[in-house]
N, C-alpha and C. Protein backbone atom coordinates (compact mmCIF):
# COMPACT_ATOMS: atom_id res chain seq x y z
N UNK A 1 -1.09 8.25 -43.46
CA UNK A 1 -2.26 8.35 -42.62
C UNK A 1 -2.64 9.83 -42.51
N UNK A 2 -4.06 10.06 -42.43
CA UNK A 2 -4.51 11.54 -42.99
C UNK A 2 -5.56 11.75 -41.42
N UNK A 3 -5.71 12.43 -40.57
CA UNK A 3 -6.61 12.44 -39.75
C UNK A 3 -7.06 13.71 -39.83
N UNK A 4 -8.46 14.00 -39.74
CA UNK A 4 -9.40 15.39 -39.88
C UNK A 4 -9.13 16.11 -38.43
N UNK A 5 -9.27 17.59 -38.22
CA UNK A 5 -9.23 18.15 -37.07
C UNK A 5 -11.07 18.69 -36.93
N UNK A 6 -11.46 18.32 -35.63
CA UNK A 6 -12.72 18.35 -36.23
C UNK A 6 -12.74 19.75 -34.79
N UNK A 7 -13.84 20.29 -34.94
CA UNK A 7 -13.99 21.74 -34.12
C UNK A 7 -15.02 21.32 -33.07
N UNK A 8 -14.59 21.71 -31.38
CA UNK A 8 -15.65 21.34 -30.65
C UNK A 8 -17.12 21.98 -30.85
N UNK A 9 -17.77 21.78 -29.98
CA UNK A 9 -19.01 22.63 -29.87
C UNK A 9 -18.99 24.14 -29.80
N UNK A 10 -18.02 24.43 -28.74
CA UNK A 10 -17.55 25.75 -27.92
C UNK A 10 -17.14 26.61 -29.30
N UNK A 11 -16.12 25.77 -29.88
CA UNK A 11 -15.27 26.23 -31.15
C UNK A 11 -15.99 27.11 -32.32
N UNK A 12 -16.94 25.90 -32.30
CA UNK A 12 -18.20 25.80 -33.45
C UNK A 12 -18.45 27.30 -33.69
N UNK A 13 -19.39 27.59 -32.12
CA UNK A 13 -20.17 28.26 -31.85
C UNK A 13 -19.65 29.75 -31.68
N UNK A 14 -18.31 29.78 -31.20
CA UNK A 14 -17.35 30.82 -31.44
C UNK A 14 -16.87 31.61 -32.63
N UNK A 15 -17.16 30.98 -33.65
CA UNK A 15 -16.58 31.35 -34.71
C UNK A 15 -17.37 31.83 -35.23
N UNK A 16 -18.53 31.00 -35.14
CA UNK A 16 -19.93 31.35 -36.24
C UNK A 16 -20.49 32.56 -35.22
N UNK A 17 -20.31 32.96 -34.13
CA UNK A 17 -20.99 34.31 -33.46
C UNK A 17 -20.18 35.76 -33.71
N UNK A 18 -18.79 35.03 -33.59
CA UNK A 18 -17.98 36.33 -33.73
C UNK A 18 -17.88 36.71 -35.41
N UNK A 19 -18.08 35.83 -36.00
CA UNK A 19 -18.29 36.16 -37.96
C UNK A 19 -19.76 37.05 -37.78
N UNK A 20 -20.98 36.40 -37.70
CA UNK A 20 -21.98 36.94 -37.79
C UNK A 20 -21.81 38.48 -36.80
N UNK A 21 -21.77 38.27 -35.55
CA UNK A 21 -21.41 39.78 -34.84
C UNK A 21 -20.61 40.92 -35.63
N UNK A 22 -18.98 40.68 -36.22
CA UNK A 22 -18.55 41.38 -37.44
C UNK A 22 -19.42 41.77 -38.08
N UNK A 23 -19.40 40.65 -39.24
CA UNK A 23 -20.41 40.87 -40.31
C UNK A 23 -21.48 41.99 -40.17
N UNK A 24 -22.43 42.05 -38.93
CA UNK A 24 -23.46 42.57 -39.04
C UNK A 24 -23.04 44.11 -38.07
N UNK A 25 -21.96 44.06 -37.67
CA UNK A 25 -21.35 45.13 -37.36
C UNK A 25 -20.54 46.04 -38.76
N UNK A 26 -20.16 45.83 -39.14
CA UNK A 26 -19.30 46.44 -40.36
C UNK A 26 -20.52 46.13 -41.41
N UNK A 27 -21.56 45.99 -41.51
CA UNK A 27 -22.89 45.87 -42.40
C UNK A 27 -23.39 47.40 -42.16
N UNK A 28 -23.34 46.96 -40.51
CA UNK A 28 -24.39 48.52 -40.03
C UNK A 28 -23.52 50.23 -40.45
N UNK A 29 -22.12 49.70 -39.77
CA UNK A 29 -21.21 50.75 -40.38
C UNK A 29 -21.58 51.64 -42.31
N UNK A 30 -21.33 50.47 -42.73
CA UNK A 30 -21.72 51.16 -44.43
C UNK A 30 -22.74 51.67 -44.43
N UNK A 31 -24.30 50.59 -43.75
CA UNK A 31 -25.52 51.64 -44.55
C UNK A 31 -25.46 52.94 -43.85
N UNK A 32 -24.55 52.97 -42.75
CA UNK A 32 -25.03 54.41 -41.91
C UNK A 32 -24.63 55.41 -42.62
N UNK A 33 -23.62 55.12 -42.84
CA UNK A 33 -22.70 56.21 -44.06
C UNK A 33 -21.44 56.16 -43.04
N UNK A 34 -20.75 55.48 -41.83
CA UNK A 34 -19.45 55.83 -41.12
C UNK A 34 -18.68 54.91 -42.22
N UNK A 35 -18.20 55.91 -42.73
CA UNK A 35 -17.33 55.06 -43.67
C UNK A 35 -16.01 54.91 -43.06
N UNK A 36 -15.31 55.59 -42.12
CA UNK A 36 -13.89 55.63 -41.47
C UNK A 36 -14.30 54.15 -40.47
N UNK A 37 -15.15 54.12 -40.08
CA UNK A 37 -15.51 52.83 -39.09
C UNK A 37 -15.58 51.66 -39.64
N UNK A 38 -16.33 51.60 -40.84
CA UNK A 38 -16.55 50.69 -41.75
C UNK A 38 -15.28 50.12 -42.52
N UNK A 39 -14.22 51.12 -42.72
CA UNK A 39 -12.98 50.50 -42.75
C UNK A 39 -12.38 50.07 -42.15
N UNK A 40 -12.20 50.48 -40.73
CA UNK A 40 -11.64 49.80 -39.31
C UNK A 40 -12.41 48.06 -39.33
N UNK A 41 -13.70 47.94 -38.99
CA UNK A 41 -14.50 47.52 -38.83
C UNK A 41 -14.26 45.71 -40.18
N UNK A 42 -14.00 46.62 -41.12
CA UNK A 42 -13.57 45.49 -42.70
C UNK A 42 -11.92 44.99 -42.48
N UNK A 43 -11.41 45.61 -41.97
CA UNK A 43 -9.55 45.61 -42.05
C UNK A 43 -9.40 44.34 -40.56
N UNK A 44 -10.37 44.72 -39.64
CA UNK A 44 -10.46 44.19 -38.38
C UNK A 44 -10.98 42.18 -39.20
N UNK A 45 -11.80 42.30 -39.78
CA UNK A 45 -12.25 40.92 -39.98
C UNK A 45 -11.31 40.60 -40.73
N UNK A 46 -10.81 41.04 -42.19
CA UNK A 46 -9.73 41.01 -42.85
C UNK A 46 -8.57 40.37 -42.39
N UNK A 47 -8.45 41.05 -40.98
CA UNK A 47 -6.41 40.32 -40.19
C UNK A 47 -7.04 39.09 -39.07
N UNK A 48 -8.20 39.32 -38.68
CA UNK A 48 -8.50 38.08 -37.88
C UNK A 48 -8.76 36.68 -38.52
N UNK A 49 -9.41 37.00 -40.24
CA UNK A 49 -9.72 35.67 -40.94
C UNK A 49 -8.69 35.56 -41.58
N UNK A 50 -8.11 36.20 -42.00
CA UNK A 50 -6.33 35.99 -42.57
C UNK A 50 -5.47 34.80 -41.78
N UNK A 51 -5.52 35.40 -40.37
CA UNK A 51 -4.92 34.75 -39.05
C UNK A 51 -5.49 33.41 -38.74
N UNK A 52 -6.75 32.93 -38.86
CA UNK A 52 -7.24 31.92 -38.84
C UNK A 52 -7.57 31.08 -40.29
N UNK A 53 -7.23 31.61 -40.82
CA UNK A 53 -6.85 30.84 -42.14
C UNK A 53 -5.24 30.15 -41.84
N UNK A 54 -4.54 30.47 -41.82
CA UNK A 54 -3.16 30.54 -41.56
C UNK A 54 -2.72 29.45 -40.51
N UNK A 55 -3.55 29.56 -39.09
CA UNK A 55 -2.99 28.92 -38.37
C UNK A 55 -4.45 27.33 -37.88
N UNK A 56 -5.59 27.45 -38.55
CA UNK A 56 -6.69 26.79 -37.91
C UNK A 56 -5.95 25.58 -38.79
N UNK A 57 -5.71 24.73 -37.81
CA UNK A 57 -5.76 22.97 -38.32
C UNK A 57 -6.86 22.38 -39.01
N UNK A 58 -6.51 22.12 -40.21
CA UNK A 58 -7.74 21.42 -40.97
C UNK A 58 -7.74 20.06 -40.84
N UNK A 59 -6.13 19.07 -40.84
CA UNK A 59 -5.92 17.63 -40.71
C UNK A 59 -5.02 17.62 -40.23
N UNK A 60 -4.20 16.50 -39.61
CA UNK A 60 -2.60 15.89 -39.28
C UNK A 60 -2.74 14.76 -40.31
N UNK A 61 -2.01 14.80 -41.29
CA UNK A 61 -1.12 13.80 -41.72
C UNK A 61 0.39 13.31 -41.44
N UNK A 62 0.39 11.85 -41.58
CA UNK A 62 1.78 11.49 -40.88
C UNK A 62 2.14 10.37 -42.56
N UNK A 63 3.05 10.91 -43.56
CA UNK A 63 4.20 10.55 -44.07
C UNK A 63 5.43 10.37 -44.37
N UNK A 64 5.81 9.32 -45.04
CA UNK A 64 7.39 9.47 -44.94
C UNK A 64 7.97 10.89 -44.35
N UNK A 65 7.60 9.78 -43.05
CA UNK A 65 8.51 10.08 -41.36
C UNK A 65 8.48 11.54 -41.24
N UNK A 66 7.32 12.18 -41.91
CA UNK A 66 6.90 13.60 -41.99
C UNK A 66 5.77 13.69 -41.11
N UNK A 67 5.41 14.43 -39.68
CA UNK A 67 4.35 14.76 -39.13
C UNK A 67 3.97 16.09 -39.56
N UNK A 68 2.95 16.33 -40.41
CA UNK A 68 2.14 17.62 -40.70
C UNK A 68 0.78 18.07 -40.51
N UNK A 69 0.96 19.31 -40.09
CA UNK A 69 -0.26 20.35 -39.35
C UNK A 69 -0.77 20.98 -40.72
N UNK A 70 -1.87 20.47 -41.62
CA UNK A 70 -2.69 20.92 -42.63
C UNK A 70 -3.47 21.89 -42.52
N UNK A 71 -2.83 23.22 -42.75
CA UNK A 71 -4.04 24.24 -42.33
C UNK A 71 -4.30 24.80 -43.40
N UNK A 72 -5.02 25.97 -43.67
CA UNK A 72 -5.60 26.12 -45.10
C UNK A 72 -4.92 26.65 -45.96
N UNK A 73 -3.68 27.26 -45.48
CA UNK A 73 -2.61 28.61 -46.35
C UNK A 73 -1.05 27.84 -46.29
N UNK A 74 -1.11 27.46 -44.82
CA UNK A 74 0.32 26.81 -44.79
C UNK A 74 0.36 25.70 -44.50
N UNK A 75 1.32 24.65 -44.76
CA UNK A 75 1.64 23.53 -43.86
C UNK A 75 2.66 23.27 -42.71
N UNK A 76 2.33 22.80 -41.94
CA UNK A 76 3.93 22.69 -40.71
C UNK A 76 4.12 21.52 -40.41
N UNK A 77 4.97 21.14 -40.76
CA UNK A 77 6.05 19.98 -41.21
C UNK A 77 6.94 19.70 -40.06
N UNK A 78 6.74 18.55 -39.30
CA UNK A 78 7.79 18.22 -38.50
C UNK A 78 8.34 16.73 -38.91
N UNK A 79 9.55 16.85 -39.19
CA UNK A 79 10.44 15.71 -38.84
C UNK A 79 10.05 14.52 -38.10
N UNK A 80 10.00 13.60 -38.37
CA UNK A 80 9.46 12.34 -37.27
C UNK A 80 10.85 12.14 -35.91
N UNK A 81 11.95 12.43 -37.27
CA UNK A 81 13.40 12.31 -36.77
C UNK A 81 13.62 13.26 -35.20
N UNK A 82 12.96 14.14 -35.65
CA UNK A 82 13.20 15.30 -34.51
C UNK A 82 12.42 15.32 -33.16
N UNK A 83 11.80 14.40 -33.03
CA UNK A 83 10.70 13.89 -31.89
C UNK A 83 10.85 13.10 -31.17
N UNK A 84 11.08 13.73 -29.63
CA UNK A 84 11.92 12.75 -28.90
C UNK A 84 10.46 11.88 -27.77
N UNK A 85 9.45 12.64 -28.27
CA UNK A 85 8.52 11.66 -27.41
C UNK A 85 6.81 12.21 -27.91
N UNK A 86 5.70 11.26 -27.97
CA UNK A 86 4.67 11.40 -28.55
C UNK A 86 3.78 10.81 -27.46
N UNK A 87 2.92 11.74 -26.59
CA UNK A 87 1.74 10.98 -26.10
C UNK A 87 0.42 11.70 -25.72
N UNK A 88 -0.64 10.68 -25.10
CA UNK A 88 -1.79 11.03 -25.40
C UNK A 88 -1.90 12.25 -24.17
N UNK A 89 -2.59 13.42 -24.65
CA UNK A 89 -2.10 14.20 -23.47
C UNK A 89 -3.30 15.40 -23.49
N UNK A 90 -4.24 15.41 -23.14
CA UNK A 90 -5.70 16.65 -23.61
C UNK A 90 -5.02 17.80 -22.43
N UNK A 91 -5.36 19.03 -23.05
CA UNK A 91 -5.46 20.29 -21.90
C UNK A 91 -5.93 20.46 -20.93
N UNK A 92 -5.73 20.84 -20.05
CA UNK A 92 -6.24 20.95 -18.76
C UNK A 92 -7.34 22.30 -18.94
N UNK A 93 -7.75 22.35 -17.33
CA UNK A 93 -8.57 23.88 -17.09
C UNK A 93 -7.67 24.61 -16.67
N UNK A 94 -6.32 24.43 -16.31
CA UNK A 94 -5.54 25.71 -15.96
C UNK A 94 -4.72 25.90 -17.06
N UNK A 95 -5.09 25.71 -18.37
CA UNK A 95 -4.19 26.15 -19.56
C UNK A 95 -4.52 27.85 -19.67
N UNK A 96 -3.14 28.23 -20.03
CA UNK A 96 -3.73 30.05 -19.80
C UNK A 96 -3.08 30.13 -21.18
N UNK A 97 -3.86 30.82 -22.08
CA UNK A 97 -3.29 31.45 -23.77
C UNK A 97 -2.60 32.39 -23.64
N UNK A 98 -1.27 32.38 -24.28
CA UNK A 98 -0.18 33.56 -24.11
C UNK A 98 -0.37 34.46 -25.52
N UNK A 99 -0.92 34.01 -26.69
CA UNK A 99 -1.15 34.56 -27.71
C UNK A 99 -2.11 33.77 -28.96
N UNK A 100 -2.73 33.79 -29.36
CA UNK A 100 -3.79 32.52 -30.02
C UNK A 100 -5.04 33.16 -29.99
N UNK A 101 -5.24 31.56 -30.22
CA UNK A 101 -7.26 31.49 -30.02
C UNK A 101 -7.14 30.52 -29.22
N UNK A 102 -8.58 30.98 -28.37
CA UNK A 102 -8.89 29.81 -27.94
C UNK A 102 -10.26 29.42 -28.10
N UNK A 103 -10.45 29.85 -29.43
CA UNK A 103 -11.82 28.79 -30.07
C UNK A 103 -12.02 29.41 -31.43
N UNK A 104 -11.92 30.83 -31.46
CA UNK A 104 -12.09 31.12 -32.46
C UNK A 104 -11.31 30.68 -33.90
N UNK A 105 -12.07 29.81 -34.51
CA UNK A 105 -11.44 28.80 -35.85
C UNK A 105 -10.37 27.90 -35.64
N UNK A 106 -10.93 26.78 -34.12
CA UNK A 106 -10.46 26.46 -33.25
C UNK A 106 -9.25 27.00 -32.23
N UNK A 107 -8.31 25.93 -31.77
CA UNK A 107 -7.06 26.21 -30.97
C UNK A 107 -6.26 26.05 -31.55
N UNK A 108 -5.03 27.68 -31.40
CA UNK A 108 -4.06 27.87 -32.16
C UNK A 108 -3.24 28.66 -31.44
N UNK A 109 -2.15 28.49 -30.77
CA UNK A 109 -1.03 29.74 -30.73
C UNK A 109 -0.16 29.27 -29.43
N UNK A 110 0.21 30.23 -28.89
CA UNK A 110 1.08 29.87 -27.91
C UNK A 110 0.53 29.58 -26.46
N UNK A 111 0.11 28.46 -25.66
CA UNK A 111 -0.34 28.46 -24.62
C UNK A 111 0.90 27.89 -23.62
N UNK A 112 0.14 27.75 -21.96
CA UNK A 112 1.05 27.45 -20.94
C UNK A 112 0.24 26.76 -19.85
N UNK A 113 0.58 25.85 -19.84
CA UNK A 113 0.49 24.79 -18.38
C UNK A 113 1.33 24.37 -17.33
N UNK A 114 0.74 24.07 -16.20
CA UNK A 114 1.74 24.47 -15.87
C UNK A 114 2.43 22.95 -15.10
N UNK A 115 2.04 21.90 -15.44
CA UNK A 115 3.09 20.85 -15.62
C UNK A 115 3.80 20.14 -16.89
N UNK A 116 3.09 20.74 -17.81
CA UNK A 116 3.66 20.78 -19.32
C UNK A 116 4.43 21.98 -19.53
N UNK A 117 4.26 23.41 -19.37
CA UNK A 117 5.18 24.27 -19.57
C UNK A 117 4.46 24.56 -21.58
N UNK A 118 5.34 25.85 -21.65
CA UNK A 118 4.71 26.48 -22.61
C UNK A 118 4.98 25.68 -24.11
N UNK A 119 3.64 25.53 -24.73
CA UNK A 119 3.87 25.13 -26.17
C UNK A 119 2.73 25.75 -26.89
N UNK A 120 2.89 25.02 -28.30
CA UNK A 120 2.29 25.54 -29.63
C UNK A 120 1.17 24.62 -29.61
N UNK A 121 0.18 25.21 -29.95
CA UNK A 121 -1.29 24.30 -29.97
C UNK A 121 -1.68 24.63 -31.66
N UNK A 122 -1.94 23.57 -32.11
CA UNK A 122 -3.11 23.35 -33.30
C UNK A 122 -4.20 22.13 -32.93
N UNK A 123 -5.68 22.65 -32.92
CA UNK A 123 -6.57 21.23 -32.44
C UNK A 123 -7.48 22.25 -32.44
N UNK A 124 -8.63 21.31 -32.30
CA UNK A 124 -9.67 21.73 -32.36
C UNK A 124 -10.57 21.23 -31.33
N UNK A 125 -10.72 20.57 -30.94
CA UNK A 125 -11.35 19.44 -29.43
C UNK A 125 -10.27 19.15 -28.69
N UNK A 126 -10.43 19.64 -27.03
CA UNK A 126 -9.44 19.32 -26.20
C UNK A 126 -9.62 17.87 -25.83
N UNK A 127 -10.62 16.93 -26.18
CA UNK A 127 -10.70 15.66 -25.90
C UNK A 127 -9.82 14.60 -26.77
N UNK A 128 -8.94 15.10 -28.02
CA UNK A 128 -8.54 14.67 -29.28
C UNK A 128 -6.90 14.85 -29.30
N UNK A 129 -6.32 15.25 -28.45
CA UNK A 129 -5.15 16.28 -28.20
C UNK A 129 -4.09 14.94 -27.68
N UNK A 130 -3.10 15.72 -28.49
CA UNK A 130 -1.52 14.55 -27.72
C UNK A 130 -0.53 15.73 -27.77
N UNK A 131 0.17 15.56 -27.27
CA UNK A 131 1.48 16.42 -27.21
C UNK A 131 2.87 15.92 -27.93
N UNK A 132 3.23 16.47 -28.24
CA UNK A 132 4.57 16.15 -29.35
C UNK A 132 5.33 16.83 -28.75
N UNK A 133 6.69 16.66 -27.94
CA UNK A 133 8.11 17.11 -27.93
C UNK A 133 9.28 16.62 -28.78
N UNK A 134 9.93 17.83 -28.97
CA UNK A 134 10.73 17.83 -29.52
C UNK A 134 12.10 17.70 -29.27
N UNK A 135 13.06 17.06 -29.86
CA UNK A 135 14.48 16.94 -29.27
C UNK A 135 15.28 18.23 -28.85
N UNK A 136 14.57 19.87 -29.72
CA UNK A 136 15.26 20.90 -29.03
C UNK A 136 14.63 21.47 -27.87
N UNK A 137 13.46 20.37 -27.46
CA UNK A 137 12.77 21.21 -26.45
C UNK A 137 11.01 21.53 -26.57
N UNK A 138 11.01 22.05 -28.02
CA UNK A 138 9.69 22.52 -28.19
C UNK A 138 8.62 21.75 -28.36
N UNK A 139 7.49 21.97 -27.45
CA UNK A 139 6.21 21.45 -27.60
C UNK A 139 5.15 22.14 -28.34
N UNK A 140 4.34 20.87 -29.33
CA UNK A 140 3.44 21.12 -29.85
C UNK A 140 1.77 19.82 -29.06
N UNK A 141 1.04 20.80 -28.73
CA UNK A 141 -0.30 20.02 -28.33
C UNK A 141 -1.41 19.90 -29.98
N UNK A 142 -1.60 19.02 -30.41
CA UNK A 142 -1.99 18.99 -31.71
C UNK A 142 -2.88 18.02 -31.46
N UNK A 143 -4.07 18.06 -32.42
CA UNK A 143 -5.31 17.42 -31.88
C UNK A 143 -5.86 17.07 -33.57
N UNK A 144 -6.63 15.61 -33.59
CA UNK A 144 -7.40 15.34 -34.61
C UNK A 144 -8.25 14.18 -33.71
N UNK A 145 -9.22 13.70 -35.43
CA UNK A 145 -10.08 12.60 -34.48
C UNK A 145 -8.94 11.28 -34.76
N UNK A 146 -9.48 10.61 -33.67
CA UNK A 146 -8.91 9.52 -33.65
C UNK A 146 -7.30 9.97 -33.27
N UNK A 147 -7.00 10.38 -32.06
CA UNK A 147 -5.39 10.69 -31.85
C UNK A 147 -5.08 9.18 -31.35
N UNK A 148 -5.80 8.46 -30.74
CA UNK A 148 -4.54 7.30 -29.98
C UNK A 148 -4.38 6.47 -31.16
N UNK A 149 -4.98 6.45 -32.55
CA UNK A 149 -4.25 5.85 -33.65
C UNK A 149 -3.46 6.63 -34.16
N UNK A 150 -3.36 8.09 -33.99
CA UNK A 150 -2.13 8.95 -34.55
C UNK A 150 -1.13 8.62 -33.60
N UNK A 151 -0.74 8.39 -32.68
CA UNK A 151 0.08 8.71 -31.85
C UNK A 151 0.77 7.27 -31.41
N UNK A 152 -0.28 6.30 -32.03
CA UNK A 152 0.52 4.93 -31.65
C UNK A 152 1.31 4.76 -33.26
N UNK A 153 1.08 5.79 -34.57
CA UNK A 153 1.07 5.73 -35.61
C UNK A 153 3.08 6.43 -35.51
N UNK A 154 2.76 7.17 -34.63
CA UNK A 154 3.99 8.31 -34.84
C UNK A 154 4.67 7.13 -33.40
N UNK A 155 4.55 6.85 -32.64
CA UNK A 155 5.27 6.20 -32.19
C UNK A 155 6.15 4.90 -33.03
N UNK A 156 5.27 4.31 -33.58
CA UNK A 156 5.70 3.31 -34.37
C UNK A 156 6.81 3.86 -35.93
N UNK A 157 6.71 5.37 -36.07
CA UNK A 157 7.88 5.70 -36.57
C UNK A 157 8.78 5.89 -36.00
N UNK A 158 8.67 6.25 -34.36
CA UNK A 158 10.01 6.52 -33.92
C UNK A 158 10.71 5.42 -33.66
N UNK A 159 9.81 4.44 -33.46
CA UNK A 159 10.87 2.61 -33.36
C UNK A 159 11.47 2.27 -34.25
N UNK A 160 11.67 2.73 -35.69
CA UNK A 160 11.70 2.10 -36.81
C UNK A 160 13.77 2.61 -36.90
């Protein structure tokens, strides 16, 4: 089973302002002639689209008893084995980001709630979101469309 991570509105609109804002910032840098800025300015978009390449969820697929976070550079691979509980679970308004995004090329990094306690987010729509714990502890909030068929999907591996 293959599910898409699809990007909210907020997300959307985040990404495509802060690219174009760059862009037309490190544009203006070159024709001026600041070339020391214009490198700051190129190196700066460089480690931020690197970073969101890396960590932006493109799909969740769930195979042989493999749950994976499809992002564009890496994959993250969890164990079905290693999952001691799967449910439907969206973010709140008192989620506070400890290191991440929180829109830019969607949601990614380390956040904290505070009746969930701190985990790893990949998603893109907080309406789409389940939470995954893990048997050592660690939580992941991971989001695609259609989660209550992912999650009744990953439940039904852990019965097996």
């Amino acid at each position: 089973m293959k599910k898409i991570v699809r990007l909210s509105g907020y997300s959307s609109a985040i990404t495509i302002i802060c690219a174009a804002l760059a862009s037309g910032l490190c544009f203006y840098q070159y024709r001026t002639g600041h070339r020391t800025e214009f490198i700051i300015v190129a190196f700066f978009i460089l480690v931020l689209s690197l970073l969101g390449m890396f960590y932006m969820p493109m799909s969740l697929s769930l195979k042989n008893g493999i749950l994976s976070v499809n992002r564009s550079l890496w994959i993250k691979d969890i164990p079905v084995s290693q999952i001691e509980s799967v449910r439907l679970c969206p973010p709140t308004m008192g989620t506070r980001r400890i290191a991440g995004s929180g829109g830019f090329m969607g949601y990614w990094g380390w956040f904290r709630e505070g009746d969930i306690g701190k985990y790893f987010a990949y998603y893109g729509k907080a309406s789409d979101c389940f939470l995954v714990t893990l048997r050592n502890g660690r939580r992941y909030m991971l989001g695609c469309n259609d989660a209550p068929e992912m999650v009744a999907a990953i439940q039904k591996e852990l019965g097996k």
